[in-house]
N, C-alpha and C. Protein backbone atom coordinates (compact mmCIF):
# COMPACT_ATOMS: atom_id res chain seq x y z
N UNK A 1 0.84 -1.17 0.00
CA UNK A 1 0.00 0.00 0.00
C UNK A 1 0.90 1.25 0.00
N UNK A 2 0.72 1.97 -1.06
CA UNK A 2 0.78 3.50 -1.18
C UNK A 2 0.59 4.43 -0.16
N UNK A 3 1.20 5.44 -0.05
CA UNK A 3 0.76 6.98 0.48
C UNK A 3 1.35 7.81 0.49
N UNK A 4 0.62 8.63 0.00
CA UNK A 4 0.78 10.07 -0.66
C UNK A 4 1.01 11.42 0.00
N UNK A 5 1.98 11.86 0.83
CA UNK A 5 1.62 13.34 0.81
C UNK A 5 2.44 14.64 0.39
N UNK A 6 1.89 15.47 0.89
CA UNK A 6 2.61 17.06 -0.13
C UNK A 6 2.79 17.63 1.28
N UNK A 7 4.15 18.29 1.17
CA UNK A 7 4.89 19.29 2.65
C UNK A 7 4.77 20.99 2.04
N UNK A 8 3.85 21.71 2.10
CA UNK A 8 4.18 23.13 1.90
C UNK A 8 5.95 23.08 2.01
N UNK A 9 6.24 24.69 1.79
CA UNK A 9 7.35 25.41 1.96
C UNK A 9 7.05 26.70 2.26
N UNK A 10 7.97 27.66 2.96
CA UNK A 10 7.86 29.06 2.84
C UNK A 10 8.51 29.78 1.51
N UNK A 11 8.30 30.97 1.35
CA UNK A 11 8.80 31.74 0.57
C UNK A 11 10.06 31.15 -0.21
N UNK A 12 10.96 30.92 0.84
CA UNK A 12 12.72 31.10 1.13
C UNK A 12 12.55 29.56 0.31
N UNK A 13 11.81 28.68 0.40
CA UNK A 13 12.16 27.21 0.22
C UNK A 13 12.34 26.32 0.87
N UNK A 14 12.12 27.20 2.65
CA UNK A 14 12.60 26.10 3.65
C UNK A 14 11.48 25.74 3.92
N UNK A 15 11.02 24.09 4.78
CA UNK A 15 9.91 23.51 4.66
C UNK A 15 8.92 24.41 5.76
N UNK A 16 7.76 24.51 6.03
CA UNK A 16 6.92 25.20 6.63
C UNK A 16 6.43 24.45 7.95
N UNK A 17 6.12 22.63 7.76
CA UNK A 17 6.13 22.02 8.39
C UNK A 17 7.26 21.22 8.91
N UNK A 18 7.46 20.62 10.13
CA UNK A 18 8.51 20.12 10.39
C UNK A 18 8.69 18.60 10.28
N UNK A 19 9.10 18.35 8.79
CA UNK A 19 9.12 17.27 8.27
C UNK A 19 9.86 16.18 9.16
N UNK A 20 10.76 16.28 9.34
CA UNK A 20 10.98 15.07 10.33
C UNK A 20 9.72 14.34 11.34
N UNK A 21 9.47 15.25 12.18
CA UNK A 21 8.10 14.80 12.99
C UNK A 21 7.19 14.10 11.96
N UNK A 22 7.00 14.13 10.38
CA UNK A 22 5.90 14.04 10.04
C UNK A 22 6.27 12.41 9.46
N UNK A 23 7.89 12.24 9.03
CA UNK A 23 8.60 11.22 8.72
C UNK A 23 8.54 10.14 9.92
N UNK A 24 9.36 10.43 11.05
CA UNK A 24 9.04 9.43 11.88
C UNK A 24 7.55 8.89 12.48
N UNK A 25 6.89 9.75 12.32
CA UNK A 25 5.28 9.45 12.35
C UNK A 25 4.84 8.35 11.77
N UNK A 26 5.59 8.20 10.72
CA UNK A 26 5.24 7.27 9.34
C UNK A 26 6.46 6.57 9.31
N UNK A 27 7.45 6.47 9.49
CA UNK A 27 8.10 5.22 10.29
C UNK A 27 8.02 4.30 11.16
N UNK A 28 7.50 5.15 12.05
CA UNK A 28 6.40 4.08 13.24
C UNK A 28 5.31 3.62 12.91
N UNK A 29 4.50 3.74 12.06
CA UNK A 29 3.72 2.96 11.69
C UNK A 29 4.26 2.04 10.46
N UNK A 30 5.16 1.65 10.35
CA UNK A 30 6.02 0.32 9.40
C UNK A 30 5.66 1.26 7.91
N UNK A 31 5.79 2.54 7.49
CA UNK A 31 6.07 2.77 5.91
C UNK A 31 7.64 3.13 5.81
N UNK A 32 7.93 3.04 4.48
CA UNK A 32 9.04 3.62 4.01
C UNK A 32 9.31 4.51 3.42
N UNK A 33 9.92 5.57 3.11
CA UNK A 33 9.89 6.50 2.48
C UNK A 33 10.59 6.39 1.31
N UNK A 34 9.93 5.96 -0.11
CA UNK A 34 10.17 5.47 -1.04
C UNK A 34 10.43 7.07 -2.18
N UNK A 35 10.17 7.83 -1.88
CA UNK A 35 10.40 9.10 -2.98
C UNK A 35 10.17 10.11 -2.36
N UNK A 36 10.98 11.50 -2.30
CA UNK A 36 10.86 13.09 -2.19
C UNK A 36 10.79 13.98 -2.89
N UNK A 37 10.57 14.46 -3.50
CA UNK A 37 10.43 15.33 -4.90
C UNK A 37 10.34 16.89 -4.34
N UNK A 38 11.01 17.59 -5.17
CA UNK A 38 11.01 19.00 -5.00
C UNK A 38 9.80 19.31 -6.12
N UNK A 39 9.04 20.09 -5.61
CA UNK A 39 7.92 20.60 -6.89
C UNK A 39 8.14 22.04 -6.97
N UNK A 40 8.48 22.69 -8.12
CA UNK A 40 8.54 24.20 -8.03
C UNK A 40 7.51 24.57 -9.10
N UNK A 41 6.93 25.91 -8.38
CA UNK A 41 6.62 26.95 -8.92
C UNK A 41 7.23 27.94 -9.86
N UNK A 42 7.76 28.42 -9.63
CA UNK A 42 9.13 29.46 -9.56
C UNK A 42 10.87 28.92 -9.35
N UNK A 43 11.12 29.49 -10.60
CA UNK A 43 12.70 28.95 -10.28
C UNK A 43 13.49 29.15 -9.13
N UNK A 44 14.38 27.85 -9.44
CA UNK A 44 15.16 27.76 -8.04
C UNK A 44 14.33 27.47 -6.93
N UNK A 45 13.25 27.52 -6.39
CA UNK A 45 12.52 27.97 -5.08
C UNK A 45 11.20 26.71 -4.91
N UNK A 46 11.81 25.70 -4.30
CA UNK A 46 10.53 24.29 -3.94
C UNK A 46 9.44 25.42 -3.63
N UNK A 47 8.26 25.44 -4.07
CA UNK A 47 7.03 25.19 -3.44
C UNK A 47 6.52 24.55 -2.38
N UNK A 48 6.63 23.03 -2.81
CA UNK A 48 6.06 21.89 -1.79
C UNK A 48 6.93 20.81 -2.38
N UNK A 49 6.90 20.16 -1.38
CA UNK A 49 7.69 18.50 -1.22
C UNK A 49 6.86 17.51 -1.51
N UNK A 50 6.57 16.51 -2.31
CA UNK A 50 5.62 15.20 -3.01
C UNK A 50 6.55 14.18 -1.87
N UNK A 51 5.94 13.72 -0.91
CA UNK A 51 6.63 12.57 -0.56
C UNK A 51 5.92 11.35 -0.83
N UNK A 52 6.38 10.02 -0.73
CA UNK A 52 5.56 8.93 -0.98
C UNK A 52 6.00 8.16 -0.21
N UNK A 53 5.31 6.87 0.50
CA UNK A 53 5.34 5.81 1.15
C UNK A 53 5.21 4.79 0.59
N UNK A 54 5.53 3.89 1.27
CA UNK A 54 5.01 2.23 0.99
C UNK A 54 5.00 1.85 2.44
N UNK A 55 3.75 1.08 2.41
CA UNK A 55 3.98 0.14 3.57
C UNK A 55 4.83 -1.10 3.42
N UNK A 56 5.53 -1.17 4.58
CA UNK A 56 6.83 -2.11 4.34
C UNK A 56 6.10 -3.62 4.97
């Protein structure tokens, strides 16, 4: 099983939420973190983060 989520960013590019907390969250429940993707809007400058799971 899949799962899907998207991490805002601020302005600057740095993340908005504090991704780690949101990673080990989802480590403890047995997924893996199978992909991170930078998504931009605007050059140079992430938007939001595409992360993906698998349950392991």
């Amino acid at each position: 099983m899949y799962r899907y989520i998207s991490i805002k960013t601020k302005i600057s590019g740095e993340m908005k939420e504090d991704y780690a907390d949101i990673l080990n969250e989802y480590l403890r429940e047995g997924y893996e973190l199978v992909s991170m993707v930078p998504m931009y809007r605007r050059r140079y400058i992430p938007h939001h983060y595409d992360l993906i799971f698998k349950k392991m």
